[in-house]
N, C-alpha and C. Protein backbone atom coordinates (compact mmCIF):
# COMPACT_ATOMS: atom_id res chain seq x y z
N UNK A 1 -4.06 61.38 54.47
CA UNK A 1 -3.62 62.77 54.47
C UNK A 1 -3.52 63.30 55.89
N UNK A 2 -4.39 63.07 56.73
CA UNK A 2 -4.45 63.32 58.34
C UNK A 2 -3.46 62.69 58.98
N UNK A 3 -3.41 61.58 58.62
CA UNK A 3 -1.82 61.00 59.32
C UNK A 3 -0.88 61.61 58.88
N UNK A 4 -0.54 62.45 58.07
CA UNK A 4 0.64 62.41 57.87
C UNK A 4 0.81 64.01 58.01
N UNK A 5 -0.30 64.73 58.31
CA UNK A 5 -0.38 66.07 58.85
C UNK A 5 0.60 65.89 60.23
N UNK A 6 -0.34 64.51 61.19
CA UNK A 6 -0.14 64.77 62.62
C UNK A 6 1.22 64.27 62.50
N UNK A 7 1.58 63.24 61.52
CA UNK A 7 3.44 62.77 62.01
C UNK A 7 4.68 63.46 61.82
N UNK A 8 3.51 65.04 60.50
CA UNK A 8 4.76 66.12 60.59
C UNK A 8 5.22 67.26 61.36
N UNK A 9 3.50 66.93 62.30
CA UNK A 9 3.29 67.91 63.43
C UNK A 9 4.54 67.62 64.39
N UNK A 10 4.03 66.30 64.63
CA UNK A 10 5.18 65.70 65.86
C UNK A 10 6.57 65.60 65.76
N UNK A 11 6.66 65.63 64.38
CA UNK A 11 8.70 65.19 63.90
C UNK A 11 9.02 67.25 63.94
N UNK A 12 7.86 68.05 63.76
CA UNK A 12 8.40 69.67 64.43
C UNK A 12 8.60 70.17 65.79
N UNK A 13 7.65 69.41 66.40
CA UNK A 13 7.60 69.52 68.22
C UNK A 13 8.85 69.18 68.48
N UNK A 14 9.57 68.05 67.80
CA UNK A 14 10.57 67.38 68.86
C UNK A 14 11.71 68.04 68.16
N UNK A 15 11.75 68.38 66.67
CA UNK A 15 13.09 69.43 66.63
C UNK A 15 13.49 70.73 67.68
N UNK A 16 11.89 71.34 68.09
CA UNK A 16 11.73 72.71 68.55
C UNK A 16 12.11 72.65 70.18
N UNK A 17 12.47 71.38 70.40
CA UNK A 17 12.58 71.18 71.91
C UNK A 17 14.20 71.24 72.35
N UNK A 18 14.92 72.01 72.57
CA UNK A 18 16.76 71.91 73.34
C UNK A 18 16.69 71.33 74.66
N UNK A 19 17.31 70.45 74.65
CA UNK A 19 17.34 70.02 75.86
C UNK A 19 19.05 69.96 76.13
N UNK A 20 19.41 70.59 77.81
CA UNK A 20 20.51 71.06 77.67
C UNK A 20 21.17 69.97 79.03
N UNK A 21 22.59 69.06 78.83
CA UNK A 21 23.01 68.22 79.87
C UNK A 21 24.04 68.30 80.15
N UNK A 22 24.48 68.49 80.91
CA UNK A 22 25.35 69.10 81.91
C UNK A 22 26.46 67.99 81.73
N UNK A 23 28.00 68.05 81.43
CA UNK A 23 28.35 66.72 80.96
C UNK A 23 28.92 66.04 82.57
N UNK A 24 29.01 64.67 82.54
CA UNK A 24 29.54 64.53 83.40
C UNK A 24 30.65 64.87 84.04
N UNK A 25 31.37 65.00 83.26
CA UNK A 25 33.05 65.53 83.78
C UNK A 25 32.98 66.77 84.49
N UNK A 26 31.62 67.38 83.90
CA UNK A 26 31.75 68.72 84.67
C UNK A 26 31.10 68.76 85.72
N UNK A 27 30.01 68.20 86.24
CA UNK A 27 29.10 68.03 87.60
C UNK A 27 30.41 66.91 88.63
N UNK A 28 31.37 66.35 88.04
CA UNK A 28 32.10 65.47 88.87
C UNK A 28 33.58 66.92 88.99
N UNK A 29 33.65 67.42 88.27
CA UNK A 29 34.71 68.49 88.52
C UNK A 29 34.14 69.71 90.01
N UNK A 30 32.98 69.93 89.75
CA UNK A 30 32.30 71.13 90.74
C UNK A 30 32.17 70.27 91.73
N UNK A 31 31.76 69.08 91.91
CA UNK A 31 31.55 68.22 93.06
C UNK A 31 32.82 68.06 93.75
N UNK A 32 34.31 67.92 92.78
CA UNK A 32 35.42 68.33 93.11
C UNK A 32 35.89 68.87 93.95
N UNK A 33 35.51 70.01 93.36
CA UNK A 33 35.97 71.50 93.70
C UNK A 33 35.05 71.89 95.42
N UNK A 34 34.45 71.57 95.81
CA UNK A 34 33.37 71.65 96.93
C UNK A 34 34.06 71.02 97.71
N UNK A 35 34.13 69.48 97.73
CA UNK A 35 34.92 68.55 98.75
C UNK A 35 35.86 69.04 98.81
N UNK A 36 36.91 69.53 98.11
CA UNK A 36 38.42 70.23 98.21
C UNK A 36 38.42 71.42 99.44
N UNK A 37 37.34 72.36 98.52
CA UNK A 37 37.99 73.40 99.60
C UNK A 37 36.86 73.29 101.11
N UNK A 38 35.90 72.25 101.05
CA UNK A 38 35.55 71.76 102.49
C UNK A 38 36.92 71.36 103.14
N UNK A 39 37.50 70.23 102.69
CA UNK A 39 38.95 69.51 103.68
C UNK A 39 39.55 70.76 103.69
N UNK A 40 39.72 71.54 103.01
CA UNK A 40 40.25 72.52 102.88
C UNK A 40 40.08 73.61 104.39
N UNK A 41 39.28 73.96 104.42
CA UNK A 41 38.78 74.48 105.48
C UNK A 41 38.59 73.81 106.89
N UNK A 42 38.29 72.44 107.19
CA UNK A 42 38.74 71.66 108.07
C UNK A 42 39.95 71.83 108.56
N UNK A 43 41.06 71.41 107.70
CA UNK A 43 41.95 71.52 107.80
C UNK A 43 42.81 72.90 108.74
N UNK A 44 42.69 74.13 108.09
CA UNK A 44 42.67 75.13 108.57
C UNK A 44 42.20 75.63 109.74
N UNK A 45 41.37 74.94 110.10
CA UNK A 45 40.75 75.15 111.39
C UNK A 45 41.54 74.18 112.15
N UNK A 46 41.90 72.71 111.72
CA UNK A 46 42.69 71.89 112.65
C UNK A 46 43.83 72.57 113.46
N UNK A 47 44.66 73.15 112.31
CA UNK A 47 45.95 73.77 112.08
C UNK A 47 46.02 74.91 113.25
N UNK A 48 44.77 75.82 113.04
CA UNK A 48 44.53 76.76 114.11
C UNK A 48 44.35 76.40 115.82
N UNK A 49 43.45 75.06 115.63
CA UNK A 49 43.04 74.71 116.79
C UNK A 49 44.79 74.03 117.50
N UNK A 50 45.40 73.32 116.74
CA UNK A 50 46.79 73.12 117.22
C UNK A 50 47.75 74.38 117.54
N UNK A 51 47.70 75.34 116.79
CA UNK A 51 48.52 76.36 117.42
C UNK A 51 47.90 76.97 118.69
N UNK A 52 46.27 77.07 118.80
CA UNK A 52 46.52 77.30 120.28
C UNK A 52 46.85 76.82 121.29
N UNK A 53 46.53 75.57 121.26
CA UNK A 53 47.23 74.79 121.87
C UNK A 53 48.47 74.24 122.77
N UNK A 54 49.15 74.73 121.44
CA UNK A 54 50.24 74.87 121.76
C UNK A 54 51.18 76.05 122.37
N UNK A 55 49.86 76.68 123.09
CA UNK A 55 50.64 77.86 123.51
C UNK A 55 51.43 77.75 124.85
N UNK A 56 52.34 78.50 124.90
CA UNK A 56 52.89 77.48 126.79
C UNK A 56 52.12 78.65 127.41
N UNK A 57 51.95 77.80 128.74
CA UNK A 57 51.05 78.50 129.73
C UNK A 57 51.77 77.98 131.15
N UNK A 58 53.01 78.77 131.65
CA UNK A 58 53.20 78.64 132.41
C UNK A 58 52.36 78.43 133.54
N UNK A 59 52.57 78.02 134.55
CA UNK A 59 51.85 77.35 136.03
C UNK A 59 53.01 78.35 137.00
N UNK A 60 52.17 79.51 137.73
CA UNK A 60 52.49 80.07 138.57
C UNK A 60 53.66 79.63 139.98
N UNK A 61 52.26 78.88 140.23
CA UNK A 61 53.20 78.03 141.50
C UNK A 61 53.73 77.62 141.49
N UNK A 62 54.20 76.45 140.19
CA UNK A 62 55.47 75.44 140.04
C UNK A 62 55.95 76.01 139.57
N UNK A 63 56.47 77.20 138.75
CA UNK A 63 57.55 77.88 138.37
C UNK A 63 58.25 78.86 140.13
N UNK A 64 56.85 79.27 141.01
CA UNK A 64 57.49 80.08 142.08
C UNK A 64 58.36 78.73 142.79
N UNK A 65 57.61 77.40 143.13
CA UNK A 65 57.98 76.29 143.91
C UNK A 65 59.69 75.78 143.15
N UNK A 66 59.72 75.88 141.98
CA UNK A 66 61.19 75.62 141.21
C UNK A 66 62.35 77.11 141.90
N UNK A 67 61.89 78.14 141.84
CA UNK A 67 62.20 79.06 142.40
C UNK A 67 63.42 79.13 143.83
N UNK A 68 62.28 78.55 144.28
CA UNK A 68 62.80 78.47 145.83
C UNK A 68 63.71 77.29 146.51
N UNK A 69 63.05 76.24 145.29
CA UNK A 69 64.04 75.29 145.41
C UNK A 69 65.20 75.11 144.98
N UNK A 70 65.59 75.75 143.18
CA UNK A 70 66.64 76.02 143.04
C UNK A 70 66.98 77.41 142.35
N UNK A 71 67.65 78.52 142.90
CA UNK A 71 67.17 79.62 142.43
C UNK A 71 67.68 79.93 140.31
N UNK A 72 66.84 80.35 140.07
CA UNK A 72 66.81 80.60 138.60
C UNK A 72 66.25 79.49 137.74
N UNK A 73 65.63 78.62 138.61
CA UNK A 73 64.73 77.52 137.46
C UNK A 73 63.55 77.89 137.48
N UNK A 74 63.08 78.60 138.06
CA UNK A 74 61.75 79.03 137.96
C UNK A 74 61.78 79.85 136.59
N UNK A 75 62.95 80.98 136.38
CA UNK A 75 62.85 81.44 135.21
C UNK A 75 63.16 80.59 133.85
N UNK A 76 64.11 79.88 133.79
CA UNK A 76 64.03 78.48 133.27
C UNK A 76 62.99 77.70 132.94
N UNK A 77 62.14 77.98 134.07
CA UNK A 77 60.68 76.73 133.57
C UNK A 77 59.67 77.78 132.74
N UNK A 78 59.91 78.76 133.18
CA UNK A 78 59.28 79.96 131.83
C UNK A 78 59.31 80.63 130.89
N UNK A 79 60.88 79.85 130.25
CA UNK A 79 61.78 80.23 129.22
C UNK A 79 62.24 81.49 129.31
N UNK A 80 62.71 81.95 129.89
CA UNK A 80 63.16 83.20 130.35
C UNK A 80 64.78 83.10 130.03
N UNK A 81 65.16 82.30 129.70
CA UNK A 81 66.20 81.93 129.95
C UNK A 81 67.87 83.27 129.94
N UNK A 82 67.17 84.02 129.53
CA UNK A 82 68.41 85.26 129.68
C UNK A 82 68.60 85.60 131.30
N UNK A 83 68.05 85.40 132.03
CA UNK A 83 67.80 85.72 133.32
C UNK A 83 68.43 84.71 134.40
N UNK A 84 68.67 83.76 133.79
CA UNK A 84 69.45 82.47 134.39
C UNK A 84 70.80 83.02 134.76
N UNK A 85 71.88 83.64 133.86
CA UNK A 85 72.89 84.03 134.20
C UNK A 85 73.27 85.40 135.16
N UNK A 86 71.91 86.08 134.72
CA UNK A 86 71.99 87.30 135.77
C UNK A 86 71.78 86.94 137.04
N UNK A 87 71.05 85.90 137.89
CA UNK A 87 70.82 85.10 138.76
C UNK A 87 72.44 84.74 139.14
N UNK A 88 72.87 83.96 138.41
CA UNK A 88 73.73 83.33 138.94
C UNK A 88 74.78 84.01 139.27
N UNK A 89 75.15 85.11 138.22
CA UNK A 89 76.05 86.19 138.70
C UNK A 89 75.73 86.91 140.10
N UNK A 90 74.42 87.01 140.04
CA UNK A 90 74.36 88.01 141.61
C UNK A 90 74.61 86.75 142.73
N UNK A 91 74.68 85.57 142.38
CA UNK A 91 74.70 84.32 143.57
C UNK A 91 75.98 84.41 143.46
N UNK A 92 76.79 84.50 142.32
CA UNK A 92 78.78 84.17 142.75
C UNK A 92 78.88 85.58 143.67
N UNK A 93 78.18 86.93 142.91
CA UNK A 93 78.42 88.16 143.57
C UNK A 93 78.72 88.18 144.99
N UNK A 94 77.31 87.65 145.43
CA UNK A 94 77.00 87.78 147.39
C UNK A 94 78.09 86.68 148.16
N UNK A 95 78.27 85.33 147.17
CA UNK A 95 78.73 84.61 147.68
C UNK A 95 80.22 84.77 148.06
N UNK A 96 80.94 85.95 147.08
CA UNK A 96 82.44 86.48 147.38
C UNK A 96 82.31 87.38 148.59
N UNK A 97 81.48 88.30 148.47
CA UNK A 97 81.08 89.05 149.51
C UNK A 97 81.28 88.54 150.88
N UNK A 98 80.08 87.69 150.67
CA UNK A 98 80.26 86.94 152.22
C UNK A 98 81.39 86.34 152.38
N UNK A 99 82.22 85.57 151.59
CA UNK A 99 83.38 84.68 152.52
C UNK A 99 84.23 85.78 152.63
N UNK A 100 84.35 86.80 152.32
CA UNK A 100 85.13 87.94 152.27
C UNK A 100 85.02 88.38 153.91
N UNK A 101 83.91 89.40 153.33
CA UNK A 101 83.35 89.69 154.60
C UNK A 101 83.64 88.56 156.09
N UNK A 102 83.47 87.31 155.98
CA UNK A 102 83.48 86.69 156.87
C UNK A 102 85.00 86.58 157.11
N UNK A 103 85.74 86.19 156.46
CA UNK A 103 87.34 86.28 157.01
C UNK A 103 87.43 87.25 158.02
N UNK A 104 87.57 88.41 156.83
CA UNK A 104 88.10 89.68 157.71
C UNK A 104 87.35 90.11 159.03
N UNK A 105 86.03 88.85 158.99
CA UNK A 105 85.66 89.55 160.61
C UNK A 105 86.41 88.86 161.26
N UNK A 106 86.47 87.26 161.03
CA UNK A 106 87.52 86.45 162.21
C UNK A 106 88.92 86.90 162.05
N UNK A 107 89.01 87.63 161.32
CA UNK A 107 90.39 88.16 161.19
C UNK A 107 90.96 89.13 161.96
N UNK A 108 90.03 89.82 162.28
CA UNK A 108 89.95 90.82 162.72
C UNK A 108 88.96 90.81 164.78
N UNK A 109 88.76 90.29 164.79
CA UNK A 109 87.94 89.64 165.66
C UNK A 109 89.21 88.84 167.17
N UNK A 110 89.66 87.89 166.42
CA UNK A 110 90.98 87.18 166.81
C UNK A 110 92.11 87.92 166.92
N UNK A 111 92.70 89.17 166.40
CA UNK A 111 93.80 89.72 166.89
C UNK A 111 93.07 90.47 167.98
N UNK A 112 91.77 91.14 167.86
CA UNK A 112 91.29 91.99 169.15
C UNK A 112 91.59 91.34 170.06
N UNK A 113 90.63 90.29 170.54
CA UNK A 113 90.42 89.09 171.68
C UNK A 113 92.38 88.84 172.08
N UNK A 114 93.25 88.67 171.32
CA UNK A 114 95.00 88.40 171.16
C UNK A 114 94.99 89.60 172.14
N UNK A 115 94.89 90.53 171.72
CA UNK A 115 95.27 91.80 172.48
C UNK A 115 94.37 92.39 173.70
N UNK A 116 93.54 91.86 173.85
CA UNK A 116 92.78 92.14 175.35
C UNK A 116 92.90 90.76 176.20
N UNK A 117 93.02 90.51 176.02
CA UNK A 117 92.95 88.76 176.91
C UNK A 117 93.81 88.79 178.12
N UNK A 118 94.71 89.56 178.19
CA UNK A 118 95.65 89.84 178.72
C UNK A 118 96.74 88.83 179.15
N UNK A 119 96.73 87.45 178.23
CA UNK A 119 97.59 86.51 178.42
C UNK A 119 98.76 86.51 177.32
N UNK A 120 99.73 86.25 178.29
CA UNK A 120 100.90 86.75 177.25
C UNK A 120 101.73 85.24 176.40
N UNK A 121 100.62 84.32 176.41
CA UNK A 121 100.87 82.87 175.30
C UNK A 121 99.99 83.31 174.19
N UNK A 122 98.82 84.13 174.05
CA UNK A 122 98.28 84.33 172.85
C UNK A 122 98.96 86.22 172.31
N UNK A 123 99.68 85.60 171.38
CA UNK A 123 100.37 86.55 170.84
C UNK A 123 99.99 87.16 169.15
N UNK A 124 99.77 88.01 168.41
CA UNK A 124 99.38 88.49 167.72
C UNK A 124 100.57 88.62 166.64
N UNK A 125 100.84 87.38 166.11
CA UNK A 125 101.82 87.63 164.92
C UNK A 125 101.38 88.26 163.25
N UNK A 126 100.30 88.49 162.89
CA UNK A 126 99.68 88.47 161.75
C UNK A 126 100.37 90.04 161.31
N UNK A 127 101.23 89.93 160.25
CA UNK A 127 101.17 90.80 159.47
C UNK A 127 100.28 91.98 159.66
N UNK A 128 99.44 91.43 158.97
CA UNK A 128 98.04 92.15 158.47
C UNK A 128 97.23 92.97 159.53
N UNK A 129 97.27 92.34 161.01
CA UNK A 129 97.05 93.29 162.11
C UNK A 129 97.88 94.11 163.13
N UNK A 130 99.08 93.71 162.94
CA UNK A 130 99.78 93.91 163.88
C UNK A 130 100.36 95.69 163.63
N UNK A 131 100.06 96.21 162.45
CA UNK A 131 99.75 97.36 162.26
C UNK A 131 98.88 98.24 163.02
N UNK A 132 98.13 97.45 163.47
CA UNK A 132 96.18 98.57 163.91
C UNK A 132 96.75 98.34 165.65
N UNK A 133 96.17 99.15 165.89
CA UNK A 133 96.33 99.51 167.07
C UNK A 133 94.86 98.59 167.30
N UNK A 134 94.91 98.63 168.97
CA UNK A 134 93.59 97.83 169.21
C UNK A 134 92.43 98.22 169.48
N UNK A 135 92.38 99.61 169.32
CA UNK A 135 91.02 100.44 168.80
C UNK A 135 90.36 100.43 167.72
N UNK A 136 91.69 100.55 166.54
CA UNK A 136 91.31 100.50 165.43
C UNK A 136 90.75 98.91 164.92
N UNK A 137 91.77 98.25 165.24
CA UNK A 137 90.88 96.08 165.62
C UNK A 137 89.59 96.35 165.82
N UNK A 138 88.87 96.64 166.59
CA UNK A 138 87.53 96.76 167.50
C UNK A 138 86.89 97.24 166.57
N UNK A 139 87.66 98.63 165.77
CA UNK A 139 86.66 99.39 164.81
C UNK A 139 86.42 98.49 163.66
N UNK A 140 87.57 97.90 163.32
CA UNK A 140 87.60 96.74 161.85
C UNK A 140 86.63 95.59 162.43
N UNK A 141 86.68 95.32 163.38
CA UNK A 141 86.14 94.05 163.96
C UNK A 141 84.19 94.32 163.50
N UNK A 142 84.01 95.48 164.15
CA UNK A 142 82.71 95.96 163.97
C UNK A 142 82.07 96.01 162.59
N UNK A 143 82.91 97.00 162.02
CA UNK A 143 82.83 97.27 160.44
C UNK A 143 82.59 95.94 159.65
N UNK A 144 82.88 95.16 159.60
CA UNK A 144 82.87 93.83 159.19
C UNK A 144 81.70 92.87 159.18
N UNK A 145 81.64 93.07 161.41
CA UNK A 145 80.42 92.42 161.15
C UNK A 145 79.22 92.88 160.66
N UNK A 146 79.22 93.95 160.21
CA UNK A 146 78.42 95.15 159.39
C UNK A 146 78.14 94.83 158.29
N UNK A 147 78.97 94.45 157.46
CA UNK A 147 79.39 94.09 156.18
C UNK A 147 78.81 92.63 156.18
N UNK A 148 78.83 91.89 156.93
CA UNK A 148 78.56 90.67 156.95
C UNK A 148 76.94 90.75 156.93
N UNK A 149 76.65 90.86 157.92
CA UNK A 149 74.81 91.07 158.06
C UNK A 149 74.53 91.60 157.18
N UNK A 150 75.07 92.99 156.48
CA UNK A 150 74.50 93.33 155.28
C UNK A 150 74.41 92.35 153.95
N UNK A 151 75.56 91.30 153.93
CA UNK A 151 75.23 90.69 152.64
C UNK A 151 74.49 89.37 153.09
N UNK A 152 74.66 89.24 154.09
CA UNK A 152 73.36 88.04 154.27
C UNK A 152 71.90 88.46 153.95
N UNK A 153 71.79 89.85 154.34
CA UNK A 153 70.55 90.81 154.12
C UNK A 153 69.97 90.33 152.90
N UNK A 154 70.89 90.90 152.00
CA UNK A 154 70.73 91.36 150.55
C UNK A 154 70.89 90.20 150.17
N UNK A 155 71.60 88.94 150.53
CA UNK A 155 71.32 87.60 149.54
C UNK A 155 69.47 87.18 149.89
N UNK A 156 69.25 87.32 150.65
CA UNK A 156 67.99 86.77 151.49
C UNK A 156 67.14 87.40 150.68
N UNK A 157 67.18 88.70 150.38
CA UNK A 157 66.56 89.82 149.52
C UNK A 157 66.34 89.29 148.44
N UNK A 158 67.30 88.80 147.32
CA UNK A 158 67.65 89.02 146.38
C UNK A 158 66.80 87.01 146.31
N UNK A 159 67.13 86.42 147.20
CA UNK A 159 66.70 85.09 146.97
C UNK A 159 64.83 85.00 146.46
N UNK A 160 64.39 86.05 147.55
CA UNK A 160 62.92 86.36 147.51
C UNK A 160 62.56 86.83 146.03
N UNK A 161 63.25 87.73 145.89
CA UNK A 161 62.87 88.35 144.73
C UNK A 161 62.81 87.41 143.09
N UNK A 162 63.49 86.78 143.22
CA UNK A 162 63.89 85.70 142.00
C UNK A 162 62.79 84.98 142.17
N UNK A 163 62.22 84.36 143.78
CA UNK A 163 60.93 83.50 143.27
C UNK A 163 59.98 84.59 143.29
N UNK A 164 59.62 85.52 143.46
CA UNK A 164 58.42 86.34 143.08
C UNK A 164 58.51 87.18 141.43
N UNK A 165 60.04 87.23 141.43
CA UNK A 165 59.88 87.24 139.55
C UNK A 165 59.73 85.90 139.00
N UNK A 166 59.56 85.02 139.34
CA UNK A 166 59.24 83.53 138.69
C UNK A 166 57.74 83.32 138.25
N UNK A 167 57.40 83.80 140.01
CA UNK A 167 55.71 83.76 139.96
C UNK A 167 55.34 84.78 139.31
N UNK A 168 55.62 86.09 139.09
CA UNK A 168 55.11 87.55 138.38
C UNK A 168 55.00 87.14 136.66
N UNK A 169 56.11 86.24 136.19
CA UNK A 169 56.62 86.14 134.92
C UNK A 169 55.26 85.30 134.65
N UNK A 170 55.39 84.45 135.33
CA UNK A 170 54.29 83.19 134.79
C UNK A 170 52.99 83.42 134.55
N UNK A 171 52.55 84.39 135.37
CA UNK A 171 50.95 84.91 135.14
C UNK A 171 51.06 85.83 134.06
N UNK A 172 52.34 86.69 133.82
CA UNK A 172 52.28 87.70 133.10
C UNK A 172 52.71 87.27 131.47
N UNK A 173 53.11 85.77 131.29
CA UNK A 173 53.58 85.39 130.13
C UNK A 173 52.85 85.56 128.79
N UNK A 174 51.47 85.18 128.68
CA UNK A 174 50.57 85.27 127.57
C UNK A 174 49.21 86.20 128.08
N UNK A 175 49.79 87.31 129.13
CA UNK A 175 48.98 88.47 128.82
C UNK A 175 49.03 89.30 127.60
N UNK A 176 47.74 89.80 127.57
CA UNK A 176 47.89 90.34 125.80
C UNK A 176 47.63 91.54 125.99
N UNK A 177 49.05 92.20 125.50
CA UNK A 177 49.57 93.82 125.25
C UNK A 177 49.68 94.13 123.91
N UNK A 178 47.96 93.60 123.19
CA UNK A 178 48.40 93.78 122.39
C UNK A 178 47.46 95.17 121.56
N UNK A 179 47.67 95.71 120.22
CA UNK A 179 46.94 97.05 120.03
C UNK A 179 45.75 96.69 120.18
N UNK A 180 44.83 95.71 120.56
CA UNK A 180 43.49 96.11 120.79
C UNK A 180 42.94 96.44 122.06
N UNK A 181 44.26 96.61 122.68
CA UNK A 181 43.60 96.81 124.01
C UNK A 181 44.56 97.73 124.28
N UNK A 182 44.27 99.06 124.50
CA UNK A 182 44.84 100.30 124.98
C UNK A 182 44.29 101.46 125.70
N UNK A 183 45.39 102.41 126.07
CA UNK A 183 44.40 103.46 127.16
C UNK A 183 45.95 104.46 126.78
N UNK A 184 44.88 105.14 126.10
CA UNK A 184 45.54 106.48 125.97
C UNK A 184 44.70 108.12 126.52
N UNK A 185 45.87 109.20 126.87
CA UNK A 185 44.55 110.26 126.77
C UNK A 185 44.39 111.13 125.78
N UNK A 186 43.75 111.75 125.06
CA UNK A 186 43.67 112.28 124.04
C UNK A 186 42.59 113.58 124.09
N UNK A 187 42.77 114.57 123.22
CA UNK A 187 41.55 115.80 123.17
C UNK A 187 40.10 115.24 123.34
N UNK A 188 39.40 116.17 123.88
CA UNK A 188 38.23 115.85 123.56
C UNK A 188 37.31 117.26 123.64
N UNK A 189 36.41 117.05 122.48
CA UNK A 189 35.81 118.02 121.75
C UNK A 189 34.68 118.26 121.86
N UNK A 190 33.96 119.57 122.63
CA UNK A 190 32.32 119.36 122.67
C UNK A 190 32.13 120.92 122.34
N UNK A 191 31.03 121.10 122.27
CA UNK A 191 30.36 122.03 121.71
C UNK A 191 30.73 123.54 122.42
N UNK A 192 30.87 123.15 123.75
CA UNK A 192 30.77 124.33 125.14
C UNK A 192 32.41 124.31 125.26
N UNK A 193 32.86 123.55 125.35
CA UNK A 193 34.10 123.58 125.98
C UNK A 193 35.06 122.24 125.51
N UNK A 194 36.87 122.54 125.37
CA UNK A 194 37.19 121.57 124.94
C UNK A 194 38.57 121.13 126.41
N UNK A 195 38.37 119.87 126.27
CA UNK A 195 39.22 119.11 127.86
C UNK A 195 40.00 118.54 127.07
N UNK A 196 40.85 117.60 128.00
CA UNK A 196 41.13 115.61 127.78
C UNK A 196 40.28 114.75 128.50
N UNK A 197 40.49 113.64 127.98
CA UNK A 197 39.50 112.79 128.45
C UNK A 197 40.54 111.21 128.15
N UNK A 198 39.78 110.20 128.68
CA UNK A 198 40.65 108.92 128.53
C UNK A 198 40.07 108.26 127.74
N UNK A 199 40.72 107.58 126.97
CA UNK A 199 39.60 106.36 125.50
C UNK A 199 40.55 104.99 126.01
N UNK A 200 39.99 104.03 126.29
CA UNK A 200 39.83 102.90 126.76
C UNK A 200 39.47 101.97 125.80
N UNK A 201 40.30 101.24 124.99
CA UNK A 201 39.80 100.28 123.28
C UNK A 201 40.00 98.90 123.84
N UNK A 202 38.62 98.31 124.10
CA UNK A 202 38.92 96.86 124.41
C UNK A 202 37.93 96.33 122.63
N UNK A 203 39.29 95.15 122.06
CA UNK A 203 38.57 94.39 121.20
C UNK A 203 38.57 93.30 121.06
């Protein structure tokens, strides 16, 4: 009778017990799901770390040194590239200028010298001067070389300037103008008295 108390005791214990197991498919699905969006996130960070990377970062000096050597590759080597033709236009510009300018000084230059020399084998056939009296020669003669020095000036000018916008561009390429960093002035409000004042947002 005692045995069979305790074997009905024990066949109730082990009904009263749930035991709960997690199936496999599902501890291999969440284990899944973890490794995924780990690569996942690797990944994303790879992706990031390559775009900075890849940022161009012009080099000051070898864009000014391209500069000077040939004018408008400096902007060229900093992708600038709209600036290439404005370059080159102001180089055909000066360059008409000057042969211009330079004719009309020997042009003008050579009938003077014709007409003061006082030798009567150099004779002044030219069209084009034989109009001007030889005051007015002297005055054209001058005017010219005026004209001349001035565009040698201004090419010389203009040469400088192209490599110091080469070098300006290059440092200034991936400065960041961007909204977290601003300076505006705006009201400012106190208890006693109201001013402006400057707010300065570095983030």
């Amino acid at each position: 009778m005692a045995m069979c108390l305790l074997a009905a005791r024990t066949y109730a214990q082990q009904d009263s017990i749930n035991i709960s197991i997690v199936p496999p498919t599902d501890t291999a699905k969440l284990a899944n799901s973890g490794v995924v969006a780990d690569s996942t996130k690797t990944i994303a960070k790879a992706d990031t770390l390559l775009k900075k990377k890849k940022v161009f970062e012009p080099k000051p000096k070898k864009a000014g040194m391209f500069s000077a050597i040939l004018p408008g590759s400096g902007q060229f080597y900093n992708r600038q590239y709209w600036k290439v033709p404005v370059i080159y236009a102001g180089v055909a510009a000066t360059g008409y200028f000057f042969i211009d300018n330079r004719d009309k000084y020997q042009l003008y230059r050579k009938a003077y010298f014709a007409r003061i020399d006082n030798d009567p084998n150099t004779i002044d056939t030219d069209i084009e001067t034989t109009r001007y009296t030889t005051d007015n020669l002297k005055t054209l003669q001058d005017e010219y070389r005026r004209y001349l020095d001035l565009t040698v000036l201004f090419t010389a000018l203009g040469y400088t300037i192209q490599v110091i916008d080469a070098i300006a561009a290059a440092h200034l390429k991936n400065f960041d103008i961007s909204r977290d960093i601003s300076f505006r002035v705006q009201p400012v409000l106190h208890p006693n008295y109201i001013g402006m004042g400057l707010a300065v947002n570095f983030k």
